[in-house]
N, C-alpha and C. Protein backbone atom coordinates (compact mmCIF):
# COMPACT_ATOMS: atom_id res chain seq x y z
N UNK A 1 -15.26 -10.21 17.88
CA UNK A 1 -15.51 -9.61 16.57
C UNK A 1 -16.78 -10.24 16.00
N UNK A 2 -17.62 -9.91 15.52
CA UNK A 2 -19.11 -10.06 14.87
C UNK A 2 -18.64 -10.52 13.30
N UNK A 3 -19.68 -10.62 13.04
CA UNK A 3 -19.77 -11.60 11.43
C UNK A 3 -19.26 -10.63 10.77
N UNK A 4 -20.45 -9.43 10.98
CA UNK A 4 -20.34 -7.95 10.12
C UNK A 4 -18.56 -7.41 9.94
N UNK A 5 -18.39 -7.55 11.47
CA UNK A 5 -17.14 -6.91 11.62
C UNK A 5 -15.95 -8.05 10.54
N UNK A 6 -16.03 -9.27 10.56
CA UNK A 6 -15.03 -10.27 10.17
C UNK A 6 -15.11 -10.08 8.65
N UNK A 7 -16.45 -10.22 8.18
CA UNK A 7 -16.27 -9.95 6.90
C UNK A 7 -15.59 -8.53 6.33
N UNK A 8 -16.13 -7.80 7.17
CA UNK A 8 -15.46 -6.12 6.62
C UNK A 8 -14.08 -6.53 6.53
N UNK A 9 -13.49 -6.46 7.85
CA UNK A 9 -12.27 -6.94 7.57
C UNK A 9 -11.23 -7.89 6.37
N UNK A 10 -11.85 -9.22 5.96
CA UNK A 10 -11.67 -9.70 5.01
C UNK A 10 -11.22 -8.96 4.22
N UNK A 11 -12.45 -8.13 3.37
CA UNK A 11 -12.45 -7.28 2.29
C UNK A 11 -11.75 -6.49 2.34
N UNK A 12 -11.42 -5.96 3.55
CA UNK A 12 -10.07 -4.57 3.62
C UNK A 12 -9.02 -5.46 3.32
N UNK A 13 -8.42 -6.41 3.75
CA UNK A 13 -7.49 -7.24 3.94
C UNK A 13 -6.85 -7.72 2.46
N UNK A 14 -8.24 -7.84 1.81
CA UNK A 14 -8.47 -8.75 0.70
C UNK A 14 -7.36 -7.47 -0.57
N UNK A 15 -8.27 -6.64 -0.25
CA UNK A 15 -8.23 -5.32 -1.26
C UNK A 15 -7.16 -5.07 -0.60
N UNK A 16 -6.43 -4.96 0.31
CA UNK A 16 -5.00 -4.54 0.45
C UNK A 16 -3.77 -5.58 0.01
N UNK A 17 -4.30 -6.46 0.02
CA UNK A 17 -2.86 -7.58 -0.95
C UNK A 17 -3.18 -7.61 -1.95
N UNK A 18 -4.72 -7.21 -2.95
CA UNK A 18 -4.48 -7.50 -4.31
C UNK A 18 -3.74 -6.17 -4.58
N UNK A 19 -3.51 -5.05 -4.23
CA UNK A 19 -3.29 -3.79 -5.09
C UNK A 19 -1.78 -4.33 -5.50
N UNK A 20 -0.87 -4.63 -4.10
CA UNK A 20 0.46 -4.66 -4.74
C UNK A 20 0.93 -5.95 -5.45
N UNK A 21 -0.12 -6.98 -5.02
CA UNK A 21 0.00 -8.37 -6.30
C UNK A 21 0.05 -7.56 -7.94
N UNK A 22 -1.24 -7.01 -7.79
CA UNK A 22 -2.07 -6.67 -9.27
C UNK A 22 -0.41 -5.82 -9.92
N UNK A 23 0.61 -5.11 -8.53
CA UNK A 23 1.49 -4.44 -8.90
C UNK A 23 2.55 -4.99 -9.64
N UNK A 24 2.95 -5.97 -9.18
CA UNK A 24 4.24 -6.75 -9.37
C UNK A 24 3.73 -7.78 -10.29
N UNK A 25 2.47 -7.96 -11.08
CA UNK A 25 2.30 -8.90 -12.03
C UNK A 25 2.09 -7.68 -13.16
N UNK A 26 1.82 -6.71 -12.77
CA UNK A 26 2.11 -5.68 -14.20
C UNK A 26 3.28 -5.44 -14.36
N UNK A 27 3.74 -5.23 -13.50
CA UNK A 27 5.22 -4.07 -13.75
C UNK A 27 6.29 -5.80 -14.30
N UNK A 28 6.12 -7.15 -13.99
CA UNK A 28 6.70 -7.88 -14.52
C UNK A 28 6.61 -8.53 -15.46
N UNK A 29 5.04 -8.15 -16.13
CA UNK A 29 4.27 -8.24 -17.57
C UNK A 29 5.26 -7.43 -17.87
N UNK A 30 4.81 -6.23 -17.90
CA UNK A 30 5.96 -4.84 -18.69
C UNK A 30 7.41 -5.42 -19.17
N UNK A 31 7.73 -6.09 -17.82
CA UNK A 31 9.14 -6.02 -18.09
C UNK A 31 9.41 -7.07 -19.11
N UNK A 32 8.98 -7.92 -19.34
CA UNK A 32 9.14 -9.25 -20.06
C UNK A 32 8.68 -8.88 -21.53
N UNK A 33 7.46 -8.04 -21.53
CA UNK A 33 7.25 -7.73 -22.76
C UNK A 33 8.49 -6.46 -23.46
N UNK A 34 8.85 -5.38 -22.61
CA UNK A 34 9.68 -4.96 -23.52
C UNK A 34 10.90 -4.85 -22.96
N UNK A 35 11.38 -5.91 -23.04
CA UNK A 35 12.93 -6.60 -22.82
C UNK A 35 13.57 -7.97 -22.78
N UNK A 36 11.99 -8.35 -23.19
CA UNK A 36 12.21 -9.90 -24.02
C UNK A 36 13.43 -10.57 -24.68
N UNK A 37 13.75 -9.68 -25.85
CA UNK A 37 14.78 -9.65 -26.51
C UNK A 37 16.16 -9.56 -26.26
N UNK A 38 16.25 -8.79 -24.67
CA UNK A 38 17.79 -8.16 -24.28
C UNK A 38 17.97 -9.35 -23.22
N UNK A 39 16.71 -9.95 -22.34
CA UNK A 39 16.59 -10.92 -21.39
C UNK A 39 17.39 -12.14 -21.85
N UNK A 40 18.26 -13.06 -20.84
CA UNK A 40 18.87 -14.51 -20.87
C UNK A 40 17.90 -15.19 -20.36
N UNK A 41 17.76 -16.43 -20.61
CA UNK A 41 16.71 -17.65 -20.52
C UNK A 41 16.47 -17.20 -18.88
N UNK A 42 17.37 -17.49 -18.11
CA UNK A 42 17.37 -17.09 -16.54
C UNK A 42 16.60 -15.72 -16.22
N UNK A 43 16.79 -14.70 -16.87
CA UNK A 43 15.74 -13.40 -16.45
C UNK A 43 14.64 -13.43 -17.30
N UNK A 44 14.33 -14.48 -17.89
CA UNK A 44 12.95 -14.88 -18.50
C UNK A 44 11.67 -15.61 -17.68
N UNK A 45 12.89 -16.55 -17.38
CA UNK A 45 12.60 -17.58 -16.17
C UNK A 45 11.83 -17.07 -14.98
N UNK A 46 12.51 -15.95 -14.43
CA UNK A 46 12.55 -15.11 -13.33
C UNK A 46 11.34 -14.57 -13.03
N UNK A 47 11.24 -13.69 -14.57
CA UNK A 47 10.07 -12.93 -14.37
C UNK A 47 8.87 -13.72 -14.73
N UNK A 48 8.78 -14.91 -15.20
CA UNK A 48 7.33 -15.97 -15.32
C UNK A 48 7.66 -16.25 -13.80
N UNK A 49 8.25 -16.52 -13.30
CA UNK A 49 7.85 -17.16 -11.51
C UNK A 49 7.65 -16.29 -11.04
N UNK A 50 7.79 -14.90 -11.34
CA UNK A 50 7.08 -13.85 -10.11
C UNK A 50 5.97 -14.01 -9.98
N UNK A 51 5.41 -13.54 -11.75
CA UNK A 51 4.05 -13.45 -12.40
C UNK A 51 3.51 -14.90 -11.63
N UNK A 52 3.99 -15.92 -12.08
CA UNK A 52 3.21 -17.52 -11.35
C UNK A 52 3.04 -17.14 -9.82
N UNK A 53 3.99 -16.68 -9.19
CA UNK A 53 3.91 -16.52 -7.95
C UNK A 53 2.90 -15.79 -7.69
N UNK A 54 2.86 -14.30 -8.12
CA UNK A 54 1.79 -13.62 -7.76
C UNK A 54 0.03 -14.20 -8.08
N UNK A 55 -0.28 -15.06 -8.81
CA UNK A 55 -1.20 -15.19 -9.61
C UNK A 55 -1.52 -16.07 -8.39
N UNK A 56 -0.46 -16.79 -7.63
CA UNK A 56 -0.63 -18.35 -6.86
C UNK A 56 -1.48 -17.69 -5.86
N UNK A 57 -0.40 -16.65 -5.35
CA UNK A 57 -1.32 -15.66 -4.22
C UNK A 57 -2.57 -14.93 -4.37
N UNK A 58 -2.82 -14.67 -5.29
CA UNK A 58 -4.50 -13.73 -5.73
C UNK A 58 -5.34 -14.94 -5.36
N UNK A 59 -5.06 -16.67 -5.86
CA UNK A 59 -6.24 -17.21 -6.05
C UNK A 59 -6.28 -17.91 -4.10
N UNK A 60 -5.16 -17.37 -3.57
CA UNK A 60 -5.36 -17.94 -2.43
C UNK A 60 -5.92 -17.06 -1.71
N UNK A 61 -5.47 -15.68 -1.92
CA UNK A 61 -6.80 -14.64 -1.33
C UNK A 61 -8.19 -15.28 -2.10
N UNK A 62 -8.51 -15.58 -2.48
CA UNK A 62 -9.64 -15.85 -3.06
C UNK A 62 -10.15 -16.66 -2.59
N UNK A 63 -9.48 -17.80 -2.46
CA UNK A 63 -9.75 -18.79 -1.54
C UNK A 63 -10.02 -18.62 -0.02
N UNK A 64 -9.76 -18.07 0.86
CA UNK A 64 -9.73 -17.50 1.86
C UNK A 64 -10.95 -16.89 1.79
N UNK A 65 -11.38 -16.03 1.43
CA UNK A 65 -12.35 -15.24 1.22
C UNK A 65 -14.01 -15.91 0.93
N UNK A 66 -13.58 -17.04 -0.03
CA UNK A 66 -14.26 -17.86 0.05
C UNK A 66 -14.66 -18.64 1.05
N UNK A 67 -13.86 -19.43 1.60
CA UNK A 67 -13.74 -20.13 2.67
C UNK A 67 -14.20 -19.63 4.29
N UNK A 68 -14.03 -18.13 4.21
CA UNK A 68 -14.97 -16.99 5.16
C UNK A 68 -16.23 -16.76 5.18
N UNK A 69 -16.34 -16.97 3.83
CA UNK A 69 -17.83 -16.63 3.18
C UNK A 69 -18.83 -18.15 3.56
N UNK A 70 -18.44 -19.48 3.05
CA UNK A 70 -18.79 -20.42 3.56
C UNK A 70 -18.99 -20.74 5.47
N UNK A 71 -18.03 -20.35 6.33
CA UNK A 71 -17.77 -20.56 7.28
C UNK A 71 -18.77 -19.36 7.71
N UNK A 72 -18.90 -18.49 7.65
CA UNK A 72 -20.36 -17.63 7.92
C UNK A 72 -21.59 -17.91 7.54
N UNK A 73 -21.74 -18.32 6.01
CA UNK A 73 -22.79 -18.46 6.14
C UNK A 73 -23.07 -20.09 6.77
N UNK A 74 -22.47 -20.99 7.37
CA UNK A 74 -22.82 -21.93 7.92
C UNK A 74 -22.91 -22.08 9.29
N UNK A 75 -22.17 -20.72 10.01
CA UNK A 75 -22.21 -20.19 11.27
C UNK A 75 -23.92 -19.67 11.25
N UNK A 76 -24.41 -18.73 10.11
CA UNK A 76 -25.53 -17.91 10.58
C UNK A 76 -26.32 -19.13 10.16
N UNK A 77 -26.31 -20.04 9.56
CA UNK A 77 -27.67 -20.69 9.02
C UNK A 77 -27.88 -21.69 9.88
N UNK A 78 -27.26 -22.03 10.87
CA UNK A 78 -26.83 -23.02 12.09
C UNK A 78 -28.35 -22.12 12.99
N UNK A 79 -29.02 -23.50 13.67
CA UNK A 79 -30.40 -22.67 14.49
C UNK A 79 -29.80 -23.41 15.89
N UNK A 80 -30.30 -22.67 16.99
CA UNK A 80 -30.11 -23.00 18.15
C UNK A 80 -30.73 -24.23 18.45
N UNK A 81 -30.21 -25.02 19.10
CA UNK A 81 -30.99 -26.39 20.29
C UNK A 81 -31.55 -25.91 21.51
């Protein structure tokens, strides 16, 4: 696989786990905001550790991505002996 090719990939990769993160930290925003009131400490609880959870995962795609980005450009900027 080529640089070109690894990075593309990334980005497909990347953009395919944020959609359903971005999913399950809205739809558990939603839920917390309007059912706050009917919620027990425990399904309060619940839905902040999804949200934490999901948020943990976005910055580790991120990280990754990063860490691709570094590892290429230190692959291409590397000159032959």
């Amino acid at each position: 696989m080529t640089n070109k090719e690894l990075e593309a990939f990334s980005y497909s990769v990347s953009h395919d786990l944020r959609a359903p993160l971005r999913a399950i930290d809205g739809f558990s925003r939603e839920l917390l905001e309007r059912f706050y009131s009917k919620l027990d400490e425990s399904g309060k609880d619940d839905l902040r550790r999804i949200r934490a959870a999901a948020k943990r995962m976005a910055q580790l795609i991120d990280d990754l991505l990063k860490l691709s980005r570094v590892t290429r450009s230190e692959m291409t900027g590397r000159k032959s002996i």
